[in-house]
Protein backbone atom coordinates (compact mmCIF):
# COMPACT_ATOMS: atom_id res chain seq x y z
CA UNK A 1 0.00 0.00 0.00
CA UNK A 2 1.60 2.91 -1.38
CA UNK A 3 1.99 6.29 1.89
CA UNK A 4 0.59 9.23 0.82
CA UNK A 5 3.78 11.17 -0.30
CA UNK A 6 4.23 7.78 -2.50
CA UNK A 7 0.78 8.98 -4.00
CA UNK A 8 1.56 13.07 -4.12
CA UNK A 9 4.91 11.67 -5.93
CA UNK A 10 3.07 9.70 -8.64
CA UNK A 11 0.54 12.65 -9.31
CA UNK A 12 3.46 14.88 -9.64
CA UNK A 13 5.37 12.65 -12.14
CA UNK A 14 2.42 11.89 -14.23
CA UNK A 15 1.48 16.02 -14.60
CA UNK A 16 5.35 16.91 -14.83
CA UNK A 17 6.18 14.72 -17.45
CA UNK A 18 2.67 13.78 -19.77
CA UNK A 19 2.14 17.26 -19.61
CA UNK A 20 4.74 19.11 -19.63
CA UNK A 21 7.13 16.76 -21.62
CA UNK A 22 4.99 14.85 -23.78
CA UNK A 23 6.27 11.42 -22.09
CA UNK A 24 2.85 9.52 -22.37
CA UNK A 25 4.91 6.14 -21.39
CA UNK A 26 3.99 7.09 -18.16
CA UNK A 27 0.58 7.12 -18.64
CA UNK A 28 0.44 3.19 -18.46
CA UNK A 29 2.63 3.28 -15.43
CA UNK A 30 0.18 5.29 -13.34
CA UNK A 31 -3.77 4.57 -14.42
CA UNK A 32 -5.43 1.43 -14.77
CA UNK A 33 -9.18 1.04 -15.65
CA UNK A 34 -10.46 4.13 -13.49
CA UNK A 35 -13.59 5.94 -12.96
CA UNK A 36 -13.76 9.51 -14.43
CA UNK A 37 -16.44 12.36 -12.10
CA UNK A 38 -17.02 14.87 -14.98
CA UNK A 39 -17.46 18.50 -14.09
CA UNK A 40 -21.30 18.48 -15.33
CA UNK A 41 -22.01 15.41 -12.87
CA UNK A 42 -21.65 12.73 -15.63
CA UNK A 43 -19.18 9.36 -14.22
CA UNK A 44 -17.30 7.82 -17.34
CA UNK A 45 -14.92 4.67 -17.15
CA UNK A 46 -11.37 5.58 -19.05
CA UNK A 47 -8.44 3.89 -19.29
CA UNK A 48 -5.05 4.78 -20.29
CA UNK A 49 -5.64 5.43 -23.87
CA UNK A 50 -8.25 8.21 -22.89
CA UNK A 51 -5.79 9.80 -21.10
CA UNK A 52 -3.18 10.20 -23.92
CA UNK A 53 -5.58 11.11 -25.73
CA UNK A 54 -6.75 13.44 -23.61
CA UNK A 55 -3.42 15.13 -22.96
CA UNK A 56 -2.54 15.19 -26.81
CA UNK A 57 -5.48 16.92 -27.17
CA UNK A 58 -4.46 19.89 -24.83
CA UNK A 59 -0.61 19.81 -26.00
CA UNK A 60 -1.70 19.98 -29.87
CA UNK A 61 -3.54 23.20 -29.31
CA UNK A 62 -1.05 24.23 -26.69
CA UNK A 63 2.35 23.29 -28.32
CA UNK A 64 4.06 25.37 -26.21
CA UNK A 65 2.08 24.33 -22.88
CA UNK A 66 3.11 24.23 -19.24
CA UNK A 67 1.75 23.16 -16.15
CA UNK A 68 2.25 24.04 -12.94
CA UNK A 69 1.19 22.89 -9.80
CA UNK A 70 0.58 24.99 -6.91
CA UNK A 71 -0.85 22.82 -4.26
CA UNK A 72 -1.01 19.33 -3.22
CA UNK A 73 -2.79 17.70 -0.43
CA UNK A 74 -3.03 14.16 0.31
CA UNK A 75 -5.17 12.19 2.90
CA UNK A 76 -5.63 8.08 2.66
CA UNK A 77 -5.89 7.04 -0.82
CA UNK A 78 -6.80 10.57 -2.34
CA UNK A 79 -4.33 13.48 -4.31
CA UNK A 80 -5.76 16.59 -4.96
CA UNK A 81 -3.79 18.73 -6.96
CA UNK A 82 -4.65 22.67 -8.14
CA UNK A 83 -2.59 24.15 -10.60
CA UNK A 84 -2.79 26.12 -13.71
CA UNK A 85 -2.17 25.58 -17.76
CA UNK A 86 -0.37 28.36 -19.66
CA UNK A 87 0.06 27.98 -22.93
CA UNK A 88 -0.57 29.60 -26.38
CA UNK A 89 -3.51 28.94 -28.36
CA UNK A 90 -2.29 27.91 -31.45
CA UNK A 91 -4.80 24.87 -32.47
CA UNK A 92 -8.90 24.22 -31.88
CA UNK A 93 -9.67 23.18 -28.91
CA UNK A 94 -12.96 21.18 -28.28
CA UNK A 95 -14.73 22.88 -31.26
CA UNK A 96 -12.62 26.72 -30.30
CA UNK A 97 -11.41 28.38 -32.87
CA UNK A 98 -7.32 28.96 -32.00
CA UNK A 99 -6.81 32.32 -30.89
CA UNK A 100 -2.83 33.07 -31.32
CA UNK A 101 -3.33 34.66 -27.48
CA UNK A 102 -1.84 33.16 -24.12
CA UNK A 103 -3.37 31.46 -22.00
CA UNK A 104 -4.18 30.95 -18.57
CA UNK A 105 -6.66 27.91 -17.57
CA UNK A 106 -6.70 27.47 -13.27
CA UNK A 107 -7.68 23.74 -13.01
CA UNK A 108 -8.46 21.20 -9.87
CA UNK A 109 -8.09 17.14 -10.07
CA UNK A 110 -8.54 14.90 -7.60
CA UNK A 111 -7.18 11.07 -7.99
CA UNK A 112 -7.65 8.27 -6.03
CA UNK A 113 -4.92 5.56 -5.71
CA UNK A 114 -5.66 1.95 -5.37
CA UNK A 115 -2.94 -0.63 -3.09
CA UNK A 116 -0.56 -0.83 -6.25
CA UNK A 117 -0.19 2.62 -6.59
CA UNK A 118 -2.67 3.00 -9.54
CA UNK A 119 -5.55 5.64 -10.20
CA UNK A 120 -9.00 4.28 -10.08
CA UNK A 121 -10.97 7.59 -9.86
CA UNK A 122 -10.83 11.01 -10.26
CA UNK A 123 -12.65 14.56 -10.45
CA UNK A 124 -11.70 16.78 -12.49
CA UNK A 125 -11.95 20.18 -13.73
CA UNK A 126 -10.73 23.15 -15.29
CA UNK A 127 -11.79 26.80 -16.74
CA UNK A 128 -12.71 26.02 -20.14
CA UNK A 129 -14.95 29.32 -20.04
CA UNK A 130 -11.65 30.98 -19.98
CA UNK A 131 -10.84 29.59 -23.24
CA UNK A 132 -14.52 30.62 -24.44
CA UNK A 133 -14.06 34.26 -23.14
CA UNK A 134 -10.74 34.87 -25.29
CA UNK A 135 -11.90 33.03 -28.60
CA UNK A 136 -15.42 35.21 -28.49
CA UNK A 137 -13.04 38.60 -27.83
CA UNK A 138 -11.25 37.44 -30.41
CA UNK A 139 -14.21 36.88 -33.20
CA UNK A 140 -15.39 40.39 -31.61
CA UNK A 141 -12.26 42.06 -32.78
CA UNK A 142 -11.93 40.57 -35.90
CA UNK A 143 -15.81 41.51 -36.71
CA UNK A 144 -14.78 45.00 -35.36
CA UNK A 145 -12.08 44.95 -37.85
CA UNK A 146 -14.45 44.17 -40.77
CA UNK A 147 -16.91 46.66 -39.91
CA UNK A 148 -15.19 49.62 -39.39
CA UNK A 149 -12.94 48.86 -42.63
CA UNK A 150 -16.40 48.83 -44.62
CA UNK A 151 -16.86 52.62 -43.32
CA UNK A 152 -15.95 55.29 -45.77
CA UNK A 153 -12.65 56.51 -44.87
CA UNK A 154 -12.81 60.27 -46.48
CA UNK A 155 -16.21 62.74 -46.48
CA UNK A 156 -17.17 63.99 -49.91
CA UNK A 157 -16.17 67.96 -50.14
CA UNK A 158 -19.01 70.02 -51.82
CA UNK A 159 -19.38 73.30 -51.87
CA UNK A 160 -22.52 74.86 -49.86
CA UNK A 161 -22.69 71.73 -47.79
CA UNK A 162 -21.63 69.47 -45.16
CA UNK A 163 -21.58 65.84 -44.49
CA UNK A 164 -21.26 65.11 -40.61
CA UNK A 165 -20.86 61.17 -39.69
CA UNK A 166 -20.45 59.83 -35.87
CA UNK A 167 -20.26 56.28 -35.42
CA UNK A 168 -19.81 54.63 -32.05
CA UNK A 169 -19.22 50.78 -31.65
CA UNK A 170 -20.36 49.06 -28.44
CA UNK A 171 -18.37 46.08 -26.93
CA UNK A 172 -20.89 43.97 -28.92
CA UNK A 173 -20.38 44.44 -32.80
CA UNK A 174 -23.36 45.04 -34.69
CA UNK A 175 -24.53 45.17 -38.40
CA UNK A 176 -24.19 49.04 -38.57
CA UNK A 177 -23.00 50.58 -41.56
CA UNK A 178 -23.03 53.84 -43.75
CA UNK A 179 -21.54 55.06 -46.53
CA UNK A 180 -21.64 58.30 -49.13
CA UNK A 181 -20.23 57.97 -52.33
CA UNK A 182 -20.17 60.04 -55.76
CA UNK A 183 -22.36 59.31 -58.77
CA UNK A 184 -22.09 61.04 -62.48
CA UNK A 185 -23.32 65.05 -62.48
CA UNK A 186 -21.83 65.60 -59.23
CA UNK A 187 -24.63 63.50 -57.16
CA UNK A 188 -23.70 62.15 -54.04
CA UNK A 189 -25.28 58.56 -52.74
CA UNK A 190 -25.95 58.50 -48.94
CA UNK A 191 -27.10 55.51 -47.20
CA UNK A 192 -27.52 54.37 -43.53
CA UNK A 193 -28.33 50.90 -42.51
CA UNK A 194 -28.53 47.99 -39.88
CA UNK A 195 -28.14 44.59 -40.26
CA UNK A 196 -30.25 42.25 -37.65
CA UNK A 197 -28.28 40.17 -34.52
CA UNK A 198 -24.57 40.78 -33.25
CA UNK A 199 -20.96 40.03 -33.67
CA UNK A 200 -19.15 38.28 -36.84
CA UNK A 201 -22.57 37.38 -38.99
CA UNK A 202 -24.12 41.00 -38.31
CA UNK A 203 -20.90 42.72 -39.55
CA UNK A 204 -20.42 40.45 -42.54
CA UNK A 205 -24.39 40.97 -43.62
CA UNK A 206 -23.77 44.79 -43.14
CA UNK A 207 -20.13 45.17 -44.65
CA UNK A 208 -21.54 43.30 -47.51
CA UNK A 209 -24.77 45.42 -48.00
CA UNK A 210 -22.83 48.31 -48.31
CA UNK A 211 -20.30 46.98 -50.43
CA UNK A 212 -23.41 45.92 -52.75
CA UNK A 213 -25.58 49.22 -52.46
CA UNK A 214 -22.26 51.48 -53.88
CA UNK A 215 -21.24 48.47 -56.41
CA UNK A 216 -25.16 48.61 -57.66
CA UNK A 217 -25.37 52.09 -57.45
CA UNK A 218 -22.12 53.01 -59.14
CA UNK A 219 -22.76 50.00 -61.86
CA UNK A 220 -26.09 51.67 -63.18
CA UNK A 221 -25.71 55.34 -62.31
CA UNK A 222 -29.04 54.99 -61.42
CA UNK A 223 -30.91 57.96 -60.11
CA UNK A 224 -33.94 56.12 -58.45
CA UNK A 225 -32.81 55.03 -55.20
CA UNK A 226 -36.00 52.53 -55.40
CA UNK A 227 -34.42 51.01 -58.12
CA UNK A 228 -31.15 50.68 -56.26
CA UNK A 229 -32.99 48.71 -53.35
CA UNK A 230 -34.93 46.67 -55.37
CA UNK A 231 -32.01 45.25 -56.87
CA UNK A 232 -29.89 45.10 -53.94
CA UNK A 233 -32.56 43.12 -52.37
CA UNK A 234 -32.97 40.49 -55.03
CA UNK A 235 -29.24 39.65 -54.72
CA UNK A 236 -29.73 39.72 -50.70
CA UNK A 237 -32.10 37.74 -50.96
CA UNK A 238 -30.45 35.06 -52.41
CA UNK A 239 -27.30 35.04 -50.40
CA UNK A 240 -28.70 36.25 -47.13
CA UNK A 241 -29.65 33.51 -44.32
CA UNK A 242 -32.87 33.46 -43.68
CA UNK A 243 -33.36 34.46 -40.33
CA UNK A 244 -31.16 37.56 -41.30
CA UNK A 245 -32.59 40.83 -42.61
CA UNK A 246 -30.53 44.32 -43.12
CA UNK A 247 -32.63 47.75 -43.01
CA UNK A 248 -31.55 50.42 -45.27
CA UNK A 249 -31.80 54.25 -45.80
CA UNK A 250 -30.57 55.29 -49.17
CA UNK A 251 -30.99 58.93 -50.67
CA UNK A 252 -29.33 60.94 -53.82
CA UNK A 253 -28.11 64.42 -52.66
CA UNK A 254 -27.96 66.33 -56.22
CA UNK A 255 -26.05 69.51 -54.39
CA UNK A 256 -26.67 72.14 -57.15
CA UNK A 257 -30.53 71.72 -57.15
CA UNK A 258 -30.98 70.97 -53.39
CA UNK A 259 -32.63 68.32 -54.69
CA UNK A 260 -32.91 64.82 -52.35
CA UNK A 261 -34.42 61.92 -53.72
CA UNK A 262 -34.71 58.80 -51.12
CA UNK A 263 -35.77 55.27 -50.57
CA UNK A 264 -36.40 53.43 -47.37
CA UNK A 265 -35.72 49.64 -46.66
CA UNK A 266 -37.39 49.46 -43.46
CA UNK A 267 -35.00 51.57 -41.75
CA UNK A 268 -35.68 54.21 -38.80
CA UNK A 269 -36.90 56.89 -40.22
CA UNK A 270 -34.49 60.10 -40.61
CA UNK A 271 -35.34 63.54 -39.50
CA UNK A 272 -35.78 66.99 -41.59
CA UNK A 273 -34.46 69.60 -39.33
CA UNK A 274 -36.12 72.86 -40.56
CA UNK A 275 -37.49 76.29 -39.05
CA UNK A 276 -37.10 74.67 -35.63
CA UNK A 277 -38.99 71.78 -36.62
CA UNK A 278 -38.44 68.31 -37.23
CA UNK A 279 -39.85 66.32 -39.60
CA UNK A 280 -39.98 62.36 -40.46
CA UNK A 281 -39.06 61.71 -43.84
CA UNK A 282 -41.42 58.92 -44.56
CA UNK A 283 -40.99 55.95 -47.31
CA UNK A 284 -42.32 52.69 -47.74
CA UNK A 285 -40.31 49.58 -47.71
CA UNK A 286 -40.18 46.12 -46.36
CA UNK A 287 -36.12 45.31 -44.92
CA UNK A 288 -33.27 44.16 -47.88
CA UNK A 289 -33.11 40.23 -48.25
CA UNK A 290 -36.77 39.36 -46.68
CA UNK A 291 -38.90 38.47 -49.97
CA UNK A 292 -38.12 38.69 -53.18
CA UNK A 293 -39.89 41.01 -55.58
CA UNK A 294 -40.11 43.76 -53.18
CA UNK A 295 -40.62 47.38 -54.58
CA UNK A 296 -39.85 50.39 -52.60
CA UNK A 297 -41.41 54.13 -52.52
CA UNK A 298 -39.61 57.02 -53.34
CA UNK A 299 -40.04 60.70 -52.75
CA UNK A 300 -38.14 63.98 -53.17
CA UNK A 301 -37.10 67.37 -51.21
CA UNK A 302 -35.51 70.20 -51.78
CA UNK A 303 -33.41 71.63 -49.08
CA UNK A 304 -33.56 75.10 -48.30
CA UNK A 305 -30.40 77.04 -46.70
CA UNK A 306 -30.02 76.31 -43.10
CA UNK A 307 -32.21 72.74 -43.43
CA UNK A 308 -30.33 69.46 -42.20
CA UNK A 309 -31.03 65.98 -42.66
CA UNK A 310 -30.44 62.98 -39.34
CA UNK A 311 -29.59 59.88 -40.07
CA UNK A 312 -28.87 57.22 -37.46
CA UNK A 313 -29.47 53.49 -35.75
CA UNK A 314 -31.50 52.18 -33.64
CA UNK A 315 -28.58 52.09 -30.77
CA UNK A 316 -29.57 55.47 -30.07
CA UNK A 317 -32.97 55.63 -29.35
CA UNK A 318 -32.70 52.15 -27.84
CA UNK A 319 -30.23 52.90 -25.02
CA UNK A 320 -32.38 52.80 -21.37
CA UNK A 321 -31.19 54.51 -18.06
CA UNK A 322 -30.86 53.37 -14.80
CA UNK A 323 -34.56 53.30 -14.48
CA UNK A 324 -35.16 51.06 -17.99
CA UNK A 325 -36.26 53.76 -19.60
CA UNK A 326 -36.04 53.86 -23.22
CA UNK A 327 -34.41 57.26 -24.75
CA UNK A 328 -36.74 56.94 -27.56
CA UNK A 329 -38.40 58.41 -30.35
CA UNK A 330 -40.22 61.58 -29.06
CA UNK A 331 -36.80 62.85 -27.08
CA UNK A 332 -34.97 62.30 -30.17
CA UNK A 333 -37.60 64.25 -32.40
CA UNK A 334 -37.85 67.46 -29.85
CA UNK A 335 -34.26 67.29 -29.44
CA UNK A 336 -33.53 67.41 -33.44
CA UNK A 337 -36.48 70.09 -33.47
CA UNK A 338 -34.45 72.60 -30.59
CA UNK A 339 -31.18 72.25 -31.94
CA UNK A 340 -29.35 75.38 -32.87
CA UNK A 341 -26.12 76.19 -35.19
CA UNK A 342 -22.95 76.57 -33.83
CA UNK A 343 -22.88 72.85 -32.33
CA UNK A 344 -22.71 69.80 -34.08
CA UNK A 345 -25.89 67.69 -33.64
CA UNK A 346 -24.01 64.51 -33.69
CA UNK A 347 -21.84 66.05 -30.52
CA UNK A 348 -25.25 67.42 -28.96
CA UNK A 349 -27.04 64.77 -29.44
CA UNK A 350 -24.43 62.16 -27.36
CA UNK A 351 -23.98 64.86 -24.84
CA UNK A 352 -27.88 64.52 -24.14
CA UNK A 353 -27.49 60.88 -24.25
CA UNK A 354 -24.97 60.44 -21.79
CA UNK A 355 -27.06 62.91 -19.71
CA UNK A 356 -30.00 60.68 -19.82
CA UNK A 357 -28.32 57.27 -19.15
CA UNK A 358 -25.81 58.48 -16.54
CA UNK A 359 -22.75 57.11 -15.42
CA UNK A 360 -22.06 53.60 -15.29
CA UNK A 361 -23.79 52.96 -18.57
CA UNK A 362 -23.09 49.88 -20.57
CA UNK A 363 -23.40 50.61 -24.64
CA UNK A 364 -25.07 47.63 -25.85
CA UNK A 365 -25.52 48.25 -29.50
CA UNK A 366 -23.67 50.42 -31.98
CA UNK A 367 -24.55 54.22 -32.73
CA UNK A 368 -23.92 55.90 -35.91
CA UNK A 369 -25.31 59.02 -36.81
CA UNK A 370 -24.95 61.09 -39.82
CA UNK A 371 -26.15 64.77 -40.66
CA UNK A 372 -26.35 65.93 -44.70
CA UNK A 373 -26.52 70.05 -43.75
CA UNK A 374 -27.10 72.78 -46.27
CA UNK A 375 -25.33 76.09 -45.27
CA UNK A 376 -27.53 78.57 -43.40
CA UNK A 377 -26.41 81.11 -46.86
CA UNK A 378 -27.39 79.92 -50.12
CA UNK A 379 -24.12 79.77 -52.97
C-alpha cells in the first residue's frame, strides 16, 4: 500500500512529465481502468488510452504548454492537486477556434490511488470558459475589424454643404454601416443601414450590404434610389440567411438643385431639421433580403439654406437609463427640433445621451449618426 507522499509523488510525475514533456509512457505506469467524475455530474470509465488522448489533445492546441502545480494535499488514498495551464492557443480546442493569445486555464483534479499505486478515480476540472471568453473577444475584434474597414474613410467635399458622420461601436459588434459615395453630375449617394443580430454574422451581412448598395449604385448610375434597393434586395435575398434581414436608408443628394431623392428599406426613419422643426421623412419599404420582388417608394425634397437631414441606428434611441427607460423616439424628435447652429448635432445629441443614461452605462448596440446640412447662406 503505497503512503501518501508515494501517492503526491506519482501525481506529480504523471502532470510533470505527460504534460509538460509529452512522455505519455507514463501514462500506463500510473492509471489502470479508473472511474472519471465529470465536471457536469456525468461518471465515465477511461483507461489509459483516454488519457493520452486526452493530454494530446491539450498539447496539440497548446504546443508550447506548461503546467504548474501549486498545491497538493493528500489524505488516505486521495491526491488533490490545483494548478494552472499556460500555454498559447495555437490549435482548436474542443470545437474553439485557436486564438494566437496566451493562456491561462486554473484547473483542480482529484485522484484516487488503489494498493498498487494505480488511479482508479478522479474529479476533475478546469476553466474552459476561460478559453470561451478569449476566442469570443477574439471573433469580436476581428468583426470590429471588418466593420469599421467597410466605413468610408474620407467625407465627400461640396461646396454649400456638409456631411457630418459619428459612429460609435459598443463592446458587442453590430450590423451598422453607412456610406456616401459620388455618382455622375456631381450626385452624391448617402445611405444608412442595420443589419439584424450581433458580432461576426451582423458585420459580414452589413459590410456586404454596403459593399453591394455602392457596387449597384455606381454600376447603373441609377438615379432612383428605389431602383437601387430593389435590386440590392434580389441579390440579398439570395445570399442572405434566412433568419437575417438588413434595413436600409438610401438617398441621392444632387447639391446644385438641393434636390434629395430617397428610398427606405425598413430603416428608422431620418429627421428633416427645418425652421425649428423636425420632420420624419417617410418611405415605404419592407427590410433588404426578406422576400423577393419587393418594390420600394420614393419621394423627393428640396433643401432650403439652413435645413439638415439625421440619419442614425436604432442604438440610439434604444439605449435605457438606470430606471429602464427607453431614450426613444419623441426625445430624439424634440431634441432634433431645438437644436441650434454653432454645435454639431451629432456632438449634442451624445452629450444629451450620456445625460440621460448616466454614469455607469453599458453601450449595448452600436450608434452611428450622420447629418447631410445645407449652409444657413445659399451659394
Amino acid at each position: 500500500m503505497p503512503t501518501e507522499e508515494e501517492n503526491k509523488a506519482s501525481f506529480r510525475r504523471y502532470l510533470e512529465e505527460a504534460w509538460n514533456q509529452s512522455n505519455l509512457e507514463v501514462v500506463d505506469e500510473i492509471f489502470d481502468r479508473y472511474v472519471s467524475h465529470q465536471p457536469d455530474g456525468s461518471v465515465l470509465e477511461r483507461g489509459p488510452e483516454d488519457v493520452k488522448r486526452f493530454v494530446g489533445e491539450f498539447r496539440s492546441a497548446f504546443p508550447d504548454l506548461r503546467l504548474i502545480i501549486e498545491e497538493q494535499l493528500a489524505e488516505g488514498d486521495k491526491v488533490v492537486s490545483r494548478g494552472t495551464i499556460r500555454g498559447t492557443h495555437q490549435g482548436e480546442f474542443r470545437g474553439i477556434a485557436p486564438t494566437g493569445e496566451e493562456m491561462e486555464i486554473p484547473g483542480m483534479a482529484v485522484f484516487r490511488f488503489s494498493e498498487e499505486g494505480k488511479v482508479v478515480e478522479s474529479w476533475d476540472s478546469y476553466d474552459q470558459l476561460s478559453l470561451m471568453r478569449q476566442s469570443i473577444e477574439q471573433e469580436l475584434m476581428v468583426a470590429r475589424s471588418i466593420q469599421q474597414a467597410s466605413l468610408p474613410k474620407d467625407i465627400p467635399l461640396l461646396d454649400g454643404w456638409q456631411i457630418t458622420p459619428y459612429y460609435q461601436p459598443a463592446r458587442e459588434v453590430g450590423g451598422d454601416f453607412y456610406d456616401f459615395f459620388e455618382l455622375e453630375d456631381g450626385r452624391v449617394g448617402v445611405a444608412v443601414g442595420d443589419a439584424t443580430g450581433k458580432g461576426m454574422p451582423a458585420a459580414l451581412a452589413g459590410s456586404a450590404t454596403s459593399s453591394m448598395l455602392r457596387a449597384v449604385a455606381q454600376a447603373f448610375d441609377s438615379s432612383s434610389p428605389g431602383e437601387v434597393l430593389e435590386r440590392v434586395n434580389e441579390t440579398l435575398v439570395a445570399r442572405i440567411p434566412p433568419n437575417m434581414f438588413v434595413t436600409c436608408f438610401y438617398a441621392i443628394l444632387h447639391p446644385k438643385s438641393a434636390s434629395l431623392s430617397y428610398a427606405n428599406a425598413g430603416h428608422d426613419l431620418p429627421y428633416l431639421h427645418r425652421n425649428g422643426e423636425a420632420e420624419e421623412l417617410r418611405a415605404r419599404g419592407m427590410p433588404l433580403g426578406l422576400m423577393p420582388g419587393m418594390g420600394y417608394e420614393e419621394k423627393e425634397i428640396e433643401l432650403d439654406a439652413g435645413d439638415g437631414i439625421f440619419f442614425y441606428s436604432d442604438g440610439l434611441v434604444e439605449a435605457h437609463d438606470p430606471q429602464g427607460e427607453m431614450f426613444g423616439f419623441p426625445r430624439l424628435r424634440a431634441l432634433i427640433a431645438e437644436h441650434g447652429e454653432g454645435r454639431a448635432l451629432g456632438d449634442f445629441l451624445m452629450e444629451e445621451l450620456y445625460s440621460f443614461v448616466g454614469e455607469g452605462w453599458e453601450q449595448e448596440d452600436d450608434i452611428t449618426l450622420l447629418t447631410l446640412e445645407r449652409s444657413a447662406t445659399r451659394s
